[in-house]
Every structure is written in structure tokens, then in C-alpha cells.
Protein backbone atom coordinates (compact mmCIF):
# COMPACT_ATOMS: atom_id res chain seq x y z
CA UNK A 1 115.53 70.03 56.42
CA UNK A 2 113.35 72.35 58.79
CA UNK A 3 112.04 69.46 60.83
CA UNK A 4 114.45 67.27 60.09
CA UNK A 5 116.05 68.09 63.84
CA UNK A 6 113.23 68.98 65.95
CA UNK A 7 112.57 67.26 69.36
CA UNK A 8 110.79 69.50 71.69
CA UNK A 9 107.39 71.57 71.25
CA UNK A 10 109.35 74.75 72.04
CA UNK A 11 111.69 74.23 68.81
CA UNK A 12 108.17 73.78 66.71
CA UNK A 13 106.40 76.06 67.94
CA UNK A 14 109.38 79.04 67.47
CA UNK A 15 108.95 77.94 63.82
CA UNK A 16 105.46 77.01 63.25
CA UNK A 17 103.83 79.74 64.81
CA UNK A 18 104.89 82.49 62.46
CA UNK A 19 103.87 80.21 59.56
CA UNK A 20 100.33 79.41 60.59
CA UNK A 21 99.95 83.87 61.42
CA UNK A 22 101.56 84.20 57.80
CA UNK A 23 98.78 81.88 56.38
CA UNK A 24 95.52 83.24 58.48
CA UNK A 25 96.77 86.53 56.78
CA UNK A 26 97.49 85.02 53.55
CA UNK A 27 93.69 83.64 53.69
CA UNK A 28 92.18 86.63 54.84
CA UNK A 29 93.26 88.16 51.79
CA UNK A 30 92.04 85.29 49.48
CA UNK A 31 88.87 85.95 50.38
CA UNK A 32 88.55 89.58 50.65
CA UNK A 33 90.25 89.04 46.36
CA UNK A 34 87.05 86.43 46.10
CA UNK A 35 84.80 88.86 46.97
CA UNK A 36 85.76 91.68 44.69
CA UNK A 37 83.72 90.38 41.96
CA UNK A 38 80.27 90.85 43.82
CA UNK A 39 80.65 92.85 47.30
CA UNK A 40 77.35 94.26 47.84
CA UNK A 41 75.85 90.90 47.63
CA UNK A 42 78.46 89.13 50.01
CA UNK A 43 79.15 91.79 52.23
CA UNK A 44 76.36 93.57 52.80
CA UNK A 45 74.89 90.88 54.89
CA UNK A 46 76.09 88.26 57.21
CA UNK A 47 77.51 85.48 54.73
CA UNK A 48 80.13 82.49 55.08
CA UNK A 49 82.10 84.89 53.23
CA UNK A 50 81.70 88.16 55.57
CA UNK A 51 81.62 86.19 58.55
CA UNK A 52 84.93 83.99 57.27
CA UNK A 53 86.60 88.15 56.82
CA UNK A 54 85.90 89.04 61.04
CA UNK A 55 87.10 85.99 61.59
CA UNK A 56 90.47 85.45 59.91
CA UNK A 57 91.50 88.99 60.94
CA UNK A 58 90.77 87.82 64.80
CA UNK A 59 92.87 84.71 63.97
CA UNK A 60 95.36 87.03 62.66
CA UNK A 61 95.15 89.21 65.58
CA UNK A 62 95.38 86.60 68.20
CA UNK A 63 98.31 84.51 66.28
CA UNK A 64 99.96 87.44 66.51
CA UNK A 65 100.03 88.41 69.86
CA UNK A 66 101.27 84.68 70.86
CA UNK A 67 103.54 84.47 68.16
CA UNK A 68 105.29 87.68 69.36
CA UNK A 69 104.69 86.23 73.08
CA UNK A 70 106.39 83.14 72.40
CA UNK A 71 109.49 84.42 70.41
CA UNK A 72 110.04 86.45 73.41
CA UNK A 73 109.88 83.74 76.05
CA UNK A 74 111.50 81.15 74.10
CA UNK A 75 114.77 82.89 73.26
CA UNK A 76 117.20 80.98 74.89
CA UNK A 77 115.43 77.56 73.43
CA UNK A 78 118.11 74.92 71.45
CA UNK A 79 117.61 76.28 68.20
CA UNK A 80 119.80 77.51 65.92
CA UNK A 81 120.17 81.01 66.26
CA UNK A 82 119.27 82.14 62.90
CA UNK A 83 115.88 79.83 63.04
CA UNK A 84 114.98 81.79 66.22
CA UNK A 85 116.15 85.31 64.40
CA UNK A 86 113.71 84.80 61.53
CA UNK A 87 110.83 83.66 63.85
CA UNK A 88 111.53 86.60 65.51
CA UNK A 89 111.77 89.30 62.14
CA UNK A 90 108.44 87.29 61.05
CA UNK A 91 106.35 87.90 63.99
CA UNK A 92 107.74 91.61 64.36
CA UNK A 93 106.44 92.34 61.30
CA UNK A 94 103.31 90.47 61.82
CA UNK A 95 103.10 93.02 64.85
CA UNK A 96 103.67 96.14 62.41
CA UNK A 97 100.63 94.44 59.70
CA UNK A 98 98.40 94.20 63.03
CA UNK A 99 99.27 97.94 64.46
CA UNK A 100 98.39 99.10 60.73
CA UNK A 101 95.20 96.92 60.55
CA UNK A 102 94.26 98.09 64.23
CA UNK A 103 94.66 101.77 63.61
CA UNK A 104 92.29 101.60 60.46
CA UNK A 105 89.76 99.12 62.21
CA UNK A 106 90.17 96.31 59.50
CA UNK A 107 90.73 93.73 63.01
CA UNK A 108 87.08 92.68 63.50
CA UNK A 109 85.24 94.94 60.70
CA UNK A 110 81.82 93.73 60.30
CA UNK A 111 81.10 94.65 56.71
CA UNK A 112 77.29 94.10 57.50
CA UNK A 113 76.97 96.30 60.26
């Protein structure tokens, strides 16, 4: 039912967008969990798993930004109002997550460094 209507890349994108920021954050976090069990060893140097940590929270960072970008720009598109409304609570408080991870440096920490 949430595709089920769509015909333009602005009425995707409204709803994808917040989904795929949701996901780089939900994946950042699965591996930060994965490496609770050992993190001096796959930390403390530059691993798949360290390197994999900078960059989901860039992903997150830059998702973000265009998510918030595009909600704004794309207000008046042909979707249903409450589609666009969500969108735009979603990417707001993407935008609060990334002002929080900003101000204590977790954007872009290199745990090797």
C-alpha cells in the first residue's frame, strides 16, 4: 500500500529517503553492538569493522542533510499530506540524532586514531 500509488521520483524519494537515513543509523549501531564483545582488538586499529563505524555515521550525516533538504523543497509534491508530514517528523528527528552525535564528535570518530 506505500507504493502502491507512486508515479514520480519526487513522491519516492519524500518516502524513501527517511527510510534508507533510518537504516544507515540502524546499521551503525549493529556494528558498534558487534563489537562490544572484543573492542580493543577491532577498534584499536583500522579494521572492516572500525572503518565500516566512520563510515556509516558519514552516511548518516549526509542522508540527513538531503533528507531534511528534500522534505523542504518537495512540500507542495502530490502526496498525501500525512505521507509528506511523517517524512518530514522522520528527518527532523534524524536532524536532532545528528546535532547530538555532532556535538559529542561520534560523526566521523576514528576509534584508531
Amino acid at each position: 500500500w506505500l507504493f502502491r500509488r507512486t508515479y514520480n521520483w519526487k513522491q519516492l524519494v519524500v518516502r524513501l529517503l527517511p527510510a534508507m537515513t533510518v537504516l544507515s543509523l540502524l546499521s551503525f549501531l549493529a556494528v558498534v553492538f558487534h563489537c562490544l564483545d572484543d573492542p580493543i582488538v577491532l577498534l584499536a586499529k583500522p579494521t572492516v569493522w572500525s572503518i565500516s563505524i566512520v563510515m556509516l555515521t558519514y552516511l548518516f550525516a549526509a542522508l540527513t542533510i538531503f533528507s531534511l533538504c528534500l522534505v523542504v523543497l518537495l512540500r507542495q509534491s502530490e502526496d498525501p499530506r500525512w505521507i509528506w508530514w511523517h517524512s518530514c517528523f522522520v528527518s527532523v528527528a534524524n536532524g536532532l540524532l545528528l546535532t547530538y552525535m555532532l556535538y559529542w564528535g561520534i560523526i566521523g570518530a576514528r576509534t584508531w586514531a
